[in-house]
C-alpha atoms as a PDB file:
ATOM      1  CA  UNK A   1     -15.746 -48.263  99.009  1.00  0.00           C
ATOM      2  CA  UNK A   2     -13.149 -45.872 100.538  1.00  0.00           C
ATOM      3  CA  UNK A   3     -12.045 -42.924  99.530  1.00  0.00           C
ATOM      4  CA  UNK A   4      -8.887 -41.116 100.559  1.00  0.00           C
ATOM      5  CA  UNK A   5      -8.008 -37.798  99.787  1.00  0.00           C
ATOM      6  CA  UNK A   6      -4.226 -37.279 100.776  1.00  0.00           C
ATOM      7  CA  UNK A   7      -2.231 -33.223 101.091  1.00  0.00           C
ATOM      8  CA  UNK A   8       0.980 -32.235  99.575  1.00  0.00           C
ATOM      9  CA  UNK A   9       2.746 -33.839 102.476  1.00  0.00           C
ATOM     10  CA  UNK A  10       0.971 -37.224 102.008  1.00  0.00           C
ATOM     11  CA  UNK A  11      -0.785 -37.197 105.007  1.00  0.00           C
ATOM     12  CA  UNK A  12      -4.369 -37.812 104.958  1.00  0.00           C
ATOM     13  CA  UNK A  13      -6.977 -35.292 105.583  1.00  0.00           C
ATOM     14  CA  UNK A  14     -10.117 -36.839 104.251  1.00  0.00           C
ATOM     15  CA  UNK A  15     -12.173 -39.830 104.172  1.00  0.00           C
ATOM     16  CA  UNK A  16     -14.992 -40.608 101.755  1.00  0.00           C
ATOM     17  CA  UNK A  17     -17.120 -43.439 101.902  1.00  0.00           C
ATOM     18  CA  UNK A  18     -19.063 -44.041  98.352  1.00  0.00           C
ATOM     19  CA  UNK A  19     -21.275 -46.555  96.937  1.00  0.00           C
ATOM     20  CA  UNK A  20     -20.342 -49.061  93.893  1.00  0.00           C
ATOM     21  CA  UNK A  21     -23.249 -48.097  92.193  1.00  0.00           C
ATOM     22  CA  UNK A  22     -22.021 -44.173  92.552  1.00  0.00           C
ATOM     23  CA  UNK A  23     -18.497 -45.201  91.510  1.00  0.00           C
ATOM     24  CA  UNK A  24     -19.865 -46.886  88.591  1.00  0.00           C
ATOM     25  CA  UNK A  25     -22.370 -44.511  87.539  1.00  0.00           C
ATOM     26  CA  UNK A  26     -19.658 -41.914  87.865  1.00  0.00           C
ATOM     27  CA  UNK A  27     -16.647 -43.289  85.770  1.00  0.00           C
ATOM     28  CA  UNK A  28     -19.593 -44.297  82.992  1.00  0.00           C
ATOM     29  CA  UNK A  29     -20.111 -40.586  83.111  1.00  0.00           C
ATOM     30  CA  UNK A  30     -16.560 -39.381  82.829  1.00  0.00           C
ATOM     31  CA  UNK A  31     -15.749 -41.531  80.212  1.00  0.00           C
ATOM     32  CA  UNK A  32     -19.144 -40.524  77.849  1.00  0.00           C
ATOM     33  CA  UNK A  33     -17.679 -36.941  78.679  1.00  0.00           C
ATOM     34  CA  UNK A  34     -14.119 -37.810  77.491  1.00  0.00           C
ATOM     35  CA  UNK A  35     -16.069 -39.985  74.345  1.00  0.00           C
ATOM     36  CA  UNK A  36     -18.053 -37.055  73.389  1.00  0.00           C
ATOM     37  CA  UNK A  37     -15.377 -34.395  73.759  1.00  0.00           C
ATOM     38  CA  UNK A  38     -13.226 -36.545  70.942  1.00  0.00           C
ATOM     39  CA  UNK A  39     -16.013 -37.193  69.044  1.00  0.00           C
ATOM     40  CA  UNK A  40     -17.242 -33.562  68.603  1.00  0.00           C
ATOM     41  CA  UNK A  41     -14.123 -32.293  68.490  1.00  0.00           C
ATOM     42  CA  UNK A  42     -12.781 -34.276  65.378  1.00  0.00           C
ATOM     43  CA  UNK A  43     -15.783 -33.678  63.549  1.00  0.00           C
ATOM     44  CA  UNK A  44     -15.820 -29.817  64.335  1.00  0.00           C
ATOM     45  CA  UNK A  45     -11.967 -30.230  62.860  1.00  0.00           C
ATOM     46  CA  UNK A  46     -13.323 -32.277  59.722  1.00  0.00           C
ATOM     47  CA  UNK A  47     -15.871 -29.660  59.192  1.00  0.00           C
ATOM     48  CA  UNK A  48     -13.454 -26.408  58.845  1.00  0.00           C
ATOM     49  CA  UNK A  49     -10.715 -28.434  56.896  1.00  0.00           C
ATOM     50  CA  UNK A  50     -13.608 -28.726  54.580  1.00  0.00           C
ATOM     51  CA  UNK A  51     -14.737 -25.383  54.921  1.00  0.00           C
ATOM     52  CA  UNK A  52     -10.766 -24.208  53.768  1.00  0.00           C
ATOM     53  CA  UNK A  53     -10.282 -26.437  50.961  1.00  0.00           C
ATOM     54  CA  UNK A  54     -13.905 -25.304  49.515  1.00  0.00           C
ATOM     55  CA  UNK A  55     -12.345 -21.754  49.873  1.00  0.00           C
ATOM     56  CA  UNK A  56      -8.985 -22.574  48.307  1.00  0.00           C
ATOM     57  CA  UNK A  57     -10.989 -24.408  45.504  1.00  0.00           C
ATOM     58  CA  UNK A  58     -12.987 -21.351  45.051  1.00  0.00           C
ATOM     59  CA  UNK A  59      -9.901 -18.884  45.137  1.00  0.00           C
ATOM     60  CA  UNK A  60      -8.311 -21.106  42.987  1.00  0.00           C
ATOM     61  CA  UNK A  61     -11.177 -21.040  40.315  1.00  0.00           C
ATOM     62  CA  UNK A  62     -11.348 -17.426  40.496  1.00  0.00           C
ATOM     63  CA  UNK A  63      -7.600 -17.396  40.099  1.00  0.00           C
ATOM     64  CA  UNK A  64      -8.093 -19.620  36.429  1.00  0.00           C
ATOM     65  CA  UNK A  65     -10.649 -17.097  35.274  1.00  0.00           C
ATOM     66  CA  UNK A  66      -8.608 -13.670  35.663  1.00  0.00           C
ATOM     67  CA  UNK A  67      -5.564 -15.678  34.109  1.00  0.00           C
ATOM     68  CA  UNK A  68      -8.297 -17.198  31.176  1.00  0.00           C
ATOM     69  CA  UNK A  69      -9.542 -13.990  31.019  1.00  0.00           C
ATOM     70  CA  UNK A  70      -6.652 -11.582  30.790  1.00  0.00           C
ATOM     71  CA  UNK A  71      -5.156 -14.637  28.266  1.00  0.00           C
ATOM     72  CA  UNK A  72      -8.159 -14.078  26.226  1.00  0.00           C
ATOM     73  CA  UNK A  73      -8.303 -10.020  26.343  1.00  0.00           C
ATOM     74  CA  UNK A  74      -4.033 -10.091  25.151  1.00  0.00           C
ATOM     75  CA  UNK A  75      -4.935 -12.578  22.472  1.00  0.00           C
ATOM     76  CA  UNK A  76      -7.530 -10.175  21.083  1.00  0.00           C
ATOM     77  CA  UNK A  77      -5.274  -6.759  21.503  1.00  0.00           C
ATOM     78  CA  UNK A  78      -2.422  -9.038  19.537  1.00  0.00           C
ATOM     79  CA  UNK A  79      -5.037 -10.165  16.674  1.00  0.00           C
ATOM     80  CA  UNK A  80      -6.053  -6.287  16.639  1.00  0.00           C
ATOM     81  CA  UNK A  81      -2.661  -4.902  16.871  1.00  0.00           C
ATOM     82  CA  UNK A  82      -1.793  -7.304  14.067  1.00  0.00           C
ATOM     83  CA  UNK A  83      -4.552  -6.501  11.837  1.00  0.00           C
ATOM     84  CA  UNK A  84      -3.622  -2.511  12.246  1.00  0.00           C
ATOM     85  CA  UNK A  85       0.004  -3.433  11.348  1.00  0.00           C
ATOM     86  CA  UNK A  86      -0.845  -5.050   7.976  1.00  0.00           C
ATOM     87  CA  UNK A  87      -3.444  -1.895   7.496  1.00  0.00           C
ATOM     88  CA  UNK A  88      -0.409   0.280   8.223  1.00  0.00           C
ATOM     89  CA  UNK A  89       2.134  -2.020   5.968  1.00  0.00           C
ATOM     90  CA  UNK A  90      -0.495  -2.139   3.123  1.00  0.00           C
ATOM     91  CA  UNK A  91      -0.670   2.118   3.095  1.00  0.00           C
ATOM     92  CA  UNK A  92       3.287   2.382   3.036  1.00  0.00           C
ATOM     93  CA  UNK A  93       3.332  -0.736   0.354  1.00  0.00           C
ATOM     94  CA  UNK A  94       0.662   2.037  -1.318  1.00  0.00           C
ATOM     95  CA  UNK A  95       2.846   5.174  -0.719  1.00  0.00           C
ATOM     96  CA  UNK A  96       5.962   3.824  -1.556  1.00  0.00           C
ATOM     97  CA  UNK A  97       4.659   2.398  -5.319  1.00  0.00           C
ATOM     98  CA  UNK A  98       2.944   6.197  -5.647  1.00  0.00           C
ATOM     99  CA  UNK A  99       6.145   7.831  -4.344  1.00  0.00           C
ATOM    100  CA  UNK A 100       8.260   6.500  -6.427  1.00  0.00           C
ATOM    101  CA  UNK A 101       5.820   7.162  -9.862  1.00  0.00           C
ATOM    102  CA  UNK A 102       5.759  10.692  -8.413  1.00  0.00           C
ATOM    103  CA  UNK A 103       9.842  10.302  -8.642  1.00  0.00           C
ATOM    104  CA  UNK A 104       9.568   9.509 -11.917  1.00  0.00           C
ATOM    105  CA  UNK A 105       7.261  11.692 -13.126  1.00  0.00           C
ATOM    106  CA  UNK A 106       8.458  15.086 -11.546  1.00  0.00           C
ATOM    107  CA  UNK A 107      11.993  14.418 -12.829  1.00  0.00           C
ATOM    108  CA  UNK A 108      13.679  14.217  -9.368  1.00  0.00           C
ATOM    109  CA  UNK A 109      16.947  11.767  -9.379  1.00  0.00           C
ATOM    110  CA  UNK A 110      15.930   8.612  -8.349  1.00  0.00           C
ATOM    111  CA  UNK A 111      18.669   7.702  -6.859  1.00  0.00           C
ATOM    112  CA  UNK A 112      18.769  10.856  -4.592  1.00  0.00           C
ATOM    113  CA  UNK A 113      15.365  10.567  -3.812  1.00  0.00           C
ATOM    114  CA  UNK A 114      15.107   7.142  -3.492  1.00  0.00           C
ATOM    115  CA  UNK A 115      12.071   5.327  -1.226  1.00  0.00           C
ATOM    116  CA  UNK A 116      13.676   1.918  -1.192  1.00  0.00           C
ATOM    117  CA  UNK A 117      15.680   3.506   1.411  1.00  0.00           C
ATOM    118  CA  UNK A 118      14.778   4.972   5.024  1.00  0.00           C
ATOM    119  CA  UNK A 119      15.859   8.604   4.854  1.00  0.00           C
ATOM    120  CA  UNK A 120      18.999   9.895   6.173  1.00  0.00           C
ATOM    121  CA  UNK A 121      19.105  11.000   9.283  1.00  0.00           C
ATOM    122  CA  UNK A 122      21.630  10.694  12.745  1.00  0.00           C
ATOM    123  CA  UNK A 123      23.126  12.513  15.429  1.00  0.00           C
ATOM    124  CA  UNK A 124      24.678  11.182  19.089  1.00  0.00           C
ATOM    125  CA  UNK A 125      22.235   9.516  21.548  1.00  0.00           C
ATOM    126  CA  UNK A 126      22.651   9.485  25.395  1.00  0.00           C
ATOM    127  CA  UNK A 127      20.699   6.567  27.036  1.00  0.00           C
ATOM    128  CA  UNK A 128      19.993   8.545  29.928  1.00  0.00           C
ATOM    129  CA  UNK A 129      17.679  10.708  27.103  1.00  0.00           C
ATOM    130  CA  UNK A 130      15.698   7.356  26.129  1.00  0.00           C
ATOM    131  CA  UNK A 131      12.449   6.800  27.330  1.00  0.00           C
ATOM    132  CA  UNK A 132      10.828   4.481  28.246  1.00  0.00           C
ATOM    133  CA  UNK A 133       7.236   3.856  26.254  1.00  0.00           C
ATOM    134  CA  UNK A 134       4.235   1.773  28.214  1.00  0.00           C
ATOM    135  CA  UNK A 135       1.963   0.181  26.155  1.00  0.00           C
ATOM    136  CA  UNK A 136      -1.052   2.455  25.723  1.00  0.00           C
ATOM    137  CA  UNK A 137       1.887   5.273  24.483  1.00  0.00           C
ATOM    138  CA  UNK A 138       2.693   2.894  21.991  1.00  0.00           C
ATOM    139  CA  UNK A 139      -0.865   2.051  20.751  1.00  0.00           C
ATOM    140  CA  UNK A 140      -1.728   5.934  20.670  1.00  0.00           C
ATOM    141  CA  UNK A 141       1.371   6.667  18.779  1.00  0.00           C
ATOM    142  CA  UNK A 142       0.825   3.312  16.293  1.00  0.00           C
ATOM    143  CA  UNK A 143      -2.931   5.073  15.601  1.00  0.00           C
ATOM    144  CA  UNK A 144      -1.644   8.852  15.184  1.00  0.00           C
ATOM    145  CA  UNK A 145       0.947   6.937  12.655  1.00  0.00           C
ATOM    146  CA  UNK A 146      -1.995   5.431  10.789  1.00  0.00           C
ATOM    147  CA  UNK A 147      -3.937   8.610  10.807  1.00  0.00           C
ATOM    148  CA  UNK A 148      -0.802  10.291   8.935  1.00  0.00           C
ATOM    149  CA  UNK A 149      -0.930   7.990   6.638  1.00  0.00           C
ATOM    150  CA  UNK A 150      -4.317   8.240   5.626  1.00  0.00           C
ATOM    151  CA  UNK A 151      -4.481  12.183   5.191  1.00  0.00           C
ATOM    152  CA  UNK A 152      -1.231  11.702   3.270  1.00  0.00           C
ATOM    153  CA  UNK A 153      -2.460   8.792   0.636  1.00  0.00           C
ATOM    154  CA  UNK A 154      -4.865  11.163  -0.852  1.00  0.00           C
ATOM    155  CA  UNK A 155      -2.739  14.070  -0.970  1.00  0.00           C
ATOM    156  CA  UNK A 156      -0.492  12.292  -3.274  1.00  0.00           C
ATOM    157  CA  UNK A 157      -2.883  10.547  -5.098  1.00  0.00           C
ATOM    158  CA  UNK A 158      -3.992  14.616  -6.182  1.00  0.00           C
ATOM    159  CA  UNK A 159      -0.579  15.609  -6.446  1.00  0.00           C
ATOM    160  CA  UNK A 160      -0.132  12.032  -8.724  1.00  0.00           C
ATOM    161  CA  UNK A 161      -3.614  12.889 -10.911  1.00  0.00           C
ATOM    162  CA  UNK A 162      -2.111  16.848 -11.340  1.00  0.00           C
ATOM    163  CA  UNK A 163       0.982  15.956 -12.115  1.00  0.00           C
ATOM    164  CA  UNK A 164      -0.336  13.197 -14.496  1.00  0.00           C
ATOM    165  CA  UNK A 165      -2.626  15.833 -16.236  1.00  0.00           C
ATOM    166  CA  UNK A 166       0.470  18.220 -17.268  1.00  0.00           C
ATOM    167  CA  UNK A 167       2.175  15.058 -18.628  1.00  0.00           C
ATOM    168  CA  UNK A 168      -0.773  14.271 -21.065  1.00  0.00           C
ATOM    169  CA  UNK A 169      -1.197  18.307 -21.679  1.00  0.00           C
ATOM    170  CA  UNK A 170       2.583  18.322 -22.633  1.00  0.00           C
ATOM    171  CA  UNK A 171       2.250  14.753 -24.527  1.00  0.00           C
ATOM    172  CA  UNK A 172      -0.987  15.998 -26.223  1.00  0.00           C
ATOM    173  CA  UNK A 173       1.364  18.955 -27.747  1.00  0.00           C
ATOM    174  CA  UNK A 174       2.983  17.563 -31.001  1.00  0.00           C
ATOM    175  CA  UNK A 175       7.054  17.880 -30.626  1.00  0.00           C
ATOM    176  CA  UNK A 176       9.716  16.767 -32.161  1.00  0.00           C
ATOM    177  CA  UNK A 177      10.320  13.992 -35.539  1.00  0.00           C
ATOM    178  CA  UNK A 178       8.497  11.120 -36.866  1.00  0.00           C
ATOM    179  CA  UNK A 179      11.089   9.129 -38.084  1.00  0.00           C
ATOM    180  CA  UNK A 180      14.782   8.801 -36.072  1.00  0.00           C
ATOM    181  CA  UNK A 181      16.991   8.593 -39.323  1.00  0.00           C
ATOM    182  CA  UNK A 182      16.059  10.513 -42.901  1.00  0.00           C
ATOM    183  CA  UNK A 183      16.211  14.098 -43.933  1.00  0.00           C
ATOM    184  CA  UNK A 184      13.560  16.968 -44.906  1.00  0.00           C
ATOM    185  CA  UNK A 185      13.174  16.091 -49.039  1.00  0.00           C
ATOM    186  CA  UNK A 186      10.843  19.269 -49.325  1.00  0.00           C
ATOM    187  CA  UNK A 187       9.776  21.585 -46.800  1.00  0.00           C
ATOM    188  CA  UNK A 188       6.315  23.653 -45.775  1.00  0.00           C
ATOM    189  CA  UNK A 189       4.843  26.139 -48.087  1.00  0.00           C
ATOM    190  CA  UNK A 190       4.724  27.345 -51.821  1.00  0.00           C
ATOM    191  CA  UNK A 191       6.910  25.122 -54.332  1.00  0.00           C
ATOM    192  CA  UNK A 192       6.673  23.549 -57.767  1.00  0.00           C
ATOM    193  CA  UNK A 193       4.772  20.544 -57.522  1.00  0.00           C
ATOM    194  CA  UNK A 194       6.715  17.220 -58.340  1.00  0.00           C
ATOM    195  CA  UNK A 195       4.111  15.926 -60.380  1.00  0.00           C
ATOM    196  CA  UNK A 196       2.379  18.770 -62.007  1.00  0.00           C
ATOM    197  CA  UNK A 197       5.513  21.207 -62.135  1.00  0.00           C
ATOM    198  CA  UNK A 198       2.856  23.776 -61.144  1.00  0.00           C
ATOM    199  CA  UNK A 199       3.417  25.848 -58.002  1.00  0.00           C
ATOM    200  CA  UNK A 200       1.368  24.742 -55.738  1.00  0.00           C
ATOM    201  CA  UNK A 201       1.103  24.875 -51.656  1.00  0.00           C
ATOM    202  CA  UNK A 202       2.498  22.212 -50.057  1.00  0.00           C
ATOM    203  CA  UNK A 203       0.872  21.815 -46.573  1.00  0.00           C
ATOM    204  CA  UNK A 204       3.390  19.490 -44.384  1.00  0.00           C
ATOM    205  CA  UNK A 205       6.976  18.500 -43.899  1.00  0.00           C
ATOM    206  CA  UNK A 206       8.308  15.187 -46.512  1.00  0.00           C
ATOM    207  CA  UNK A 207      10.824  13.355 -44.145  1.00  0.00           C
ATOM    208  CA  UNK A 208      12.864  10.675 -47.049  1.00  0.00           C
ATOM    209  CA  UNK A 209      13.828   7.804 -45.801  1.00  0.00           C
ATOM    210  CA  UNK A 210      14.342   3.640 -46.148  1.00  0.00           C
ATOM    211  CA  UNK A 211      11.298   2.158 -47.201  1.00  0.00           C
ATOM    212  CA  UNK A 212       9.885   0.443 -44.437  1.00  0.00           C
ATOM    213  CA  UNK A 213      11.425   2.843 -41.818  1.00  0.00           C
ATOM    214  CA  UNK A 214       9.054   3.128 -38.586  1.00  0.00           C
ATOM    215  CA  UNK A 215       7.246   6.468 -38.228  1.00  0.00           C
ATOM    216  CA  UNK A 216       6.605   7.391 -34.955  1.00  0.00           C
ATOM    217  CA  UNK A 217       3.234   9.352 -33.281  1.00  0.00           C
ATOM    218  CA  UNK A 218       5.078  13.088 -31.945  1.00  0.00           C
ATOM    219  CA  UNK A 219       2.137  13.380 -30.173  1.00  0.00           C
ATOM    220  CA  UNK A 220      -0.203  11.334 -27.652  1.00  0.00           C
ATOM    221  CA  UNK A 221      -3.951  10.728 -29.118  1.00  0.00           C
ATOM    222  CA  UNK A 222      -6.416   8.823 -30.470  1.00  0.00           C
ATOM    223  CA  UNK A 223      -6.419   7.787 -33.615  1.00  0.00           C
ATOM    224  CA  UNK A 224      -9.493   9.265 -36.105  1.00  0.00           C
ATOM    225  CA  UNK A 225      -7.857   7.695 -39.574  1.00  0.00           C
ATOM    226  CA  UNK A 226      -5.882   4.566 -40.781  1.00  0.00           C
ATOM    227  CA  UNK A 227      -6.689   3.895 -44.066  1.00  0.00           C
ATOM    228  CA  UNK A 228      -6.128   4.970 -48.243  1.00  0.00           C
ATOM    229  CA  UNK A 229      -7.094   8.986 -48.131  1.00  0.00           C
ATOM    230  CA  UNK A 230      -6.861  10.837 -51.408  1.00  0.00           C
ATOM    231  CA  UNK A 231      -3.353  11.926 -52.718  1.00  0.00           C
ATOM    232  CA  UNK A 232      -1.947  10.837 -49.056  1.00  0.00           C
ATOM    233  CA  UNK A 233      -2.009   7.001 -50.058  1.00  0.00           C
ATOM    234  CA  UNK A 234      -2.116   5.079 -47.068  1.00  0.00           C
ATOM    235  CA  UNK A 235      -2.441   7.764 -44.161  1.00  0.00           C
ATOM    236  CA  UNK A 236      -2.938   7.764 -40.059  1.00  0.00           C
ATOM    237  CA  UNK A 237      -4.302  10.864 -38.836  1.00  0.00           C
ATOM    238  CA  UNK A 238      -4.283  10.781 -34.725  1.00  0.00           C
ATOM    239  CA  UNK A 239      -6.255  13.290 -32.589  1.00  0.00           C
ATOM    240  CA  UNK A 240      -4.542  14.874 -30.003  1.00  0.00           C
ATOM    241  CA  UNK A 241      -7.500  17.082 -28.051  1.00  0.00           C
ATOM    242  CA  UNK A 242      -6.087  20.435 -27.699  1.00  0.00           C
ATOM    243  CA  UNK A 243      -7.097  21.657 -31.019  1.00  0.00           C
ATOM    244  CA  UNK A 244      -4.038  19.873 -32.716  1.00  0.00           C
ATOM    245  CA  UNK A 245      -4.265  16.964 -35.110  1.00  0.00           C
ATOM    246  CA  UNK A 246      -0.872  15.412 -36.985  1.00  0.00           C
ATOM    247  CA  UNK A 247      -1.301  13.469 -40.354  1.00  0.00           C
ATOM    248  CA  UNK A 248       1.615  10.389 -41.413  1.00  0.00           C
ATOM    249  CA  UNK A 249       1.197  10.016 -45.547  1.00  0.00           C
ATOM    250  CA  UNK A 250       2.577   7.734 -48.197  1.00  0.00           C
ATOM    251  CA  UNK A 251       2.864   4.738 -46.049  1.00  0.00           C
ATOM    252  CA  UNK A 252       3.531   0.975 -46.720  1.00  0.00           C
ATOM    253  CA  UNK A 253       1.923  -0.271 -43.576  1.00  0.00           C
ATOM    254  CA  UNK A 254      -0.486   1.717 -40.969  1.00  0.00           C
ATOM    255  CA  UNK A 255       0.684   0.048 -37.620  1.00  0.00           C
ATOM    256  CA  UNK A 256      -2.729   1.559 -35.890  1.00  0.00           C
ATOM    257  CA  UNK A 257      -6.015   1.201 -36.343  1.00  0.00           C
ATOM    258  CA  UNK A 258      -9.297   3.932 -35.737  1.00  0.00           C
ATOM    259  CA  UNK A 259     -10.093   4.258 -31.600  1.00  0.00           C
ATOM    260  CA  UNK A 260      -6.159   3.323 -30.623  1.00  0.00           C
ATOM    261  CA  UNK A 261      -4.790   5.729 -28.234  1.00  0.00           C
ATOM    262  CA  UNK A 262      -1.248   6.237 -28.666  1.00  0.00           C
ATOM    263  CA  UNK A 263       1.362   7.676 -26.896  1.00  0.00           C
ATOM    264  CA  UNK A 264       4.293  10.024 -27.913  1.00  0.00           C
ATOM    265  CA  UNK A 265       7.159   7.507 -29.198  1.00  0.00           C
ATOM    266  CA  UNK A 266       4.783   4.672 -30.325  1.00  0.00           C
ATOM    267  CA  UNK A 267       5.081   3.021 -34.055  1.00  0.00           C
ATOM    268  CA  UNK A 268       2.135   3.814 -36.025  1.00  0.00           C
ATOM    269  CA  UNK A 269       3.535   3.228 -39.466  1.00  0.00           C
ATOM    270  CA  UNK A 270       6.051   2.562 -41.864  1.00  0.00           C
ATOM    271  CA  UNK A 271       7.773   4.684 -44.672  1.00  0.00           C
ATOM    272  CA  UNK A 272       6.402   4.247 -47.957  1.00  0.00           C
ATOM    273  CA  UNK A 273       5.362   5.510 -51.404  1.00  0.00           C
ATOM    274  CA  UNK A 274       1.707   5.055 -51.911  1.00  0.00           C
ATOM    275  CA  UNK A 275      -0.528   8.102 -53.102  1.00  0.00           C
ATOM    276  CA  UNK A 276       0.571  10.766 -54.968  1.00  0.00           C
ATOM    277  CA  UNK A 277       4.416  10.023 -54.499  1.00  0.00           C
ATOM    278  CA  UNK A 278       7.552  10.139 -56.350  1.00  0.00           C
ATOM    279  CA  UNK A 279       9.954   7.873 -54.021  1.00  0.00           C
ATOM    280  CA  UNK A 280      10.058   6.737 -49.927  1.00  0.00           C
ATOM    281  CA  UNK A 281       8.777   9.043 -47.826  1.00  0.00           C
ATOM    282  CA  UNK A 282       6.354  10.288 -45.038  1.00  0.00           C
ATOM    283  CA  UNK A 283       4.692  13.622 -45.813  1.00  0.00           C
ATOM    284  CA  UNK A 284       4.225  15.088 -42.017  1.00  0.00           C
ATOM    285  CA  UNK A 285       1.346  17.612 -41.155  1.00  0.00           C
ATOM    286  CA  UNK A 286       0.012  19.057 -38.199  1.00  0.00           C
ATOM    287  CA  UNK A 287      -3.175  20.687 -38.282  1.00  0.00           C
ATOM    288  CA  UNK A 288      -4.449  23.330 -35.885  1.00  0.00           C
ATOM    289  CA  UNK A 289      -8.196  24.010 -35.580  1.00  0.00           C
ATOM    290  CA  UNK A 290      -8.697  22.658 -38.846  1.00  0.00           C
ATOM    291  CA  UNK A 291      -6.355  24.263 -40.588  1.00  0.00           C
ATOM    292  CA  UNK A 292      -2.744  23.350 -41.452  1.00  0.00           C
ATOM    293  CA  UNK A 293       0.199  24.792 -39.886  1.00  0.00           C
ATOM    294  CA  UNK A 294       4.098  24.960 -40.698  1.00  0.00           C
ATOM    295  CA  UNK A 295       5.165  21.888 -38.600  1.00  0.00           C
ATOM    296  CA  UNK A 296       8.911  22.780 -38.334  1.00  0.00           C
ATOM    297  CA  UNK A 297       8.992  25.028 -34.935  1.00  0.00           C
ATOM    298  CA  UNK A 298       7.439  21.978 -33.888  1.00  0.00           C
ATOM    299  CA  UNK A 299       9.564  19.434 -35.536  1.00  0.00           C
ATOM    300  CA  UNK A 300      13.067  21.345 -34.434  1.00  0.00           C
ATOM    301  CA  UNK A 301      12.102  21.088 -31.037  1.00  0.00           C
ATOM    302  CA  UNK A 302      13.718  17.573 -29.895  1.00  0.00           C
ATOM    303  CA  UNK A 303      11.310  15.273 -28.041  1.00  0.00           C
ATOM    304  CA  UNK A 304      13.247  13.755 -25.174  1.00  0.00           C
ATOM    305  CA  UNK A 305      11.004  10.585 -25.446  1.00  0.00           C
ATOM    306  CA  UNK A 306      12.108   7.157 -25.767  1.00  0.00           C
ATOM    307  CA  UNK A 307      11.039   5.065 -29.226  1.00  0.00           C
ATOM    308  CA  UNK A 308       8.702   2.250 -29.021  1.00  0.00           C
ATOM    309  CA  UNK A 309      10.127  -1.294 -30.492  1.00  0.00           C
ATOM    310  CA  UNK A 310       7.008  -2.283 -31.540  1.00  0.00           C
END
């Protein structure tokens, strides 16, 4: 076989003279080259389109974690923010119900000094003074909150027991009537007795009235007597712990029994005429380290206490 090799011009400048065998041989060669060249080069392109999705996969897994992860971490902050809330709630819930016994018991107006109420307070605002608050400002201010409000619970929980302890010192102090309606039949001291026409010391305060008329306790106590005592007929004798003791004679019906505690204002009996007794009354002593006292000071001193019912 022939071989010419022709220049730009298309004249020829060389002649080659080659075998079939070489032709063959040569072509075979050339076209294993070209075969080989595909082949390896597809497969090198298979092998790094596999290499990026394994990589994407693997960014992508990565990428579900941090977002399952930082999911999971705001799901717990919530559950923990949300638990300190109801802590926080549960104290002002606390404070409020305290507050407003304090109210109550220091005799501030109520409605002045209300705590159903947030307290007064204003003034102008310019939004270019507002702030603005990232989350771990608000977390450290929501815990300084809740700190407040646990130094303040038992401050007024002593305030509340102090406070309480003067009312029962000034409700352990007897003051004031025990009956609303009747007048003073026969007063403290020296007089002729009613039965006996003999002067004799009488040792309380007679208070007439209708029979069956309540008789109220001018005094918080306990009560030590309920029960028929001689000359006082049917008697309650209450206990007040501060070296005072008041006795209610001559009733109908004790209300009380021994070991009650009563409070200034409660029933404990009703007007009678049992015992030495000429007509309805309640024959009213107070007794002061075991001796009897005039009761009157004590009895024109108005009790600004509001009666029982029952």
């Amino acid at each position: 076989m022939q071989i010419i090799l022709l220049s730009r011009s298309g004249r020829a400048c060389m002649q080659l003279r080659v075998g079939s065998l070489f032709l063959y041989l040569s072509l075979i060669g050339v076209l294993l080259g070209v075969v080989f060249a595909l082949t390896g080069g597809e497969d090198s392109a298979y092998a790094r389109a596999d290499e990026l999705v394994d990589e994407l996969y693997a960014q992508t897994e990565d990428q579900q974690k941090t977002v399952a992860d930082t999911i999971r971490s705001t799901e717990e902050n919530l559950d923990a923010l949300a638990l300190r809330l109801g802590r926080i709630h549960a104290h002002v819930i606390r404070l409020e119900a305290l507050g407003k016994r304090l109210t109550r018991m220091s005799g501030l107006d109520e409605d002045e000094f209300s705590f159903d109420e947030p307290p007064a307070s204003g003034g102008p605002l310019k939004l270019s003074d507002l702030e603005a608050q990232s989350v771990p400002d608000f977390l450290s201010s929501l815990e300084s909150l809740a700190n407040q409000l646990d130094n303040v619970h038992p401050k007024l929980k002593a305030l509340e027991s102090a406070l309480m302890q003067d009312q029962i010192e000034a409700e352990a102090q007897p003051l004031g009537r025990p009956i609303e309606k009747g007048w003073i039949s026969s007063s403290y001291g020296y007089r002729r007795d009613p039965l006996t026409g003999k002067k004799a010391l009488h040792e309380g305060i007679d208070f007439a009235g209708k029979p069956g008329t309540k008789i109220f306790a001018v005094a918080s106590g306990i009560v030590v007597w309920s029960g028929l005592k001689k000359g006082y007929g049917e008697m309650v004798e209450i206990n007040h712990g501060n070296e005072y003791r008041t006795r209610y004679g001559h009733n109908v019906q004790n209300l009380v029994k021994v070991g009650d505690t009563v409070r200034r204002g409660d029933p404990i009996a009703r007007i009678g005429s049992t015992g030495r007794s000429t007509g309805p009354h309640v024959h009213f002593e107070i007794i002061r380290n075991g001796k009897p006292i005039n009761p009157y000071r004590f009895v024109k001193r108005k009790a600004s206490v509001k009666r029982k019912a029952s």
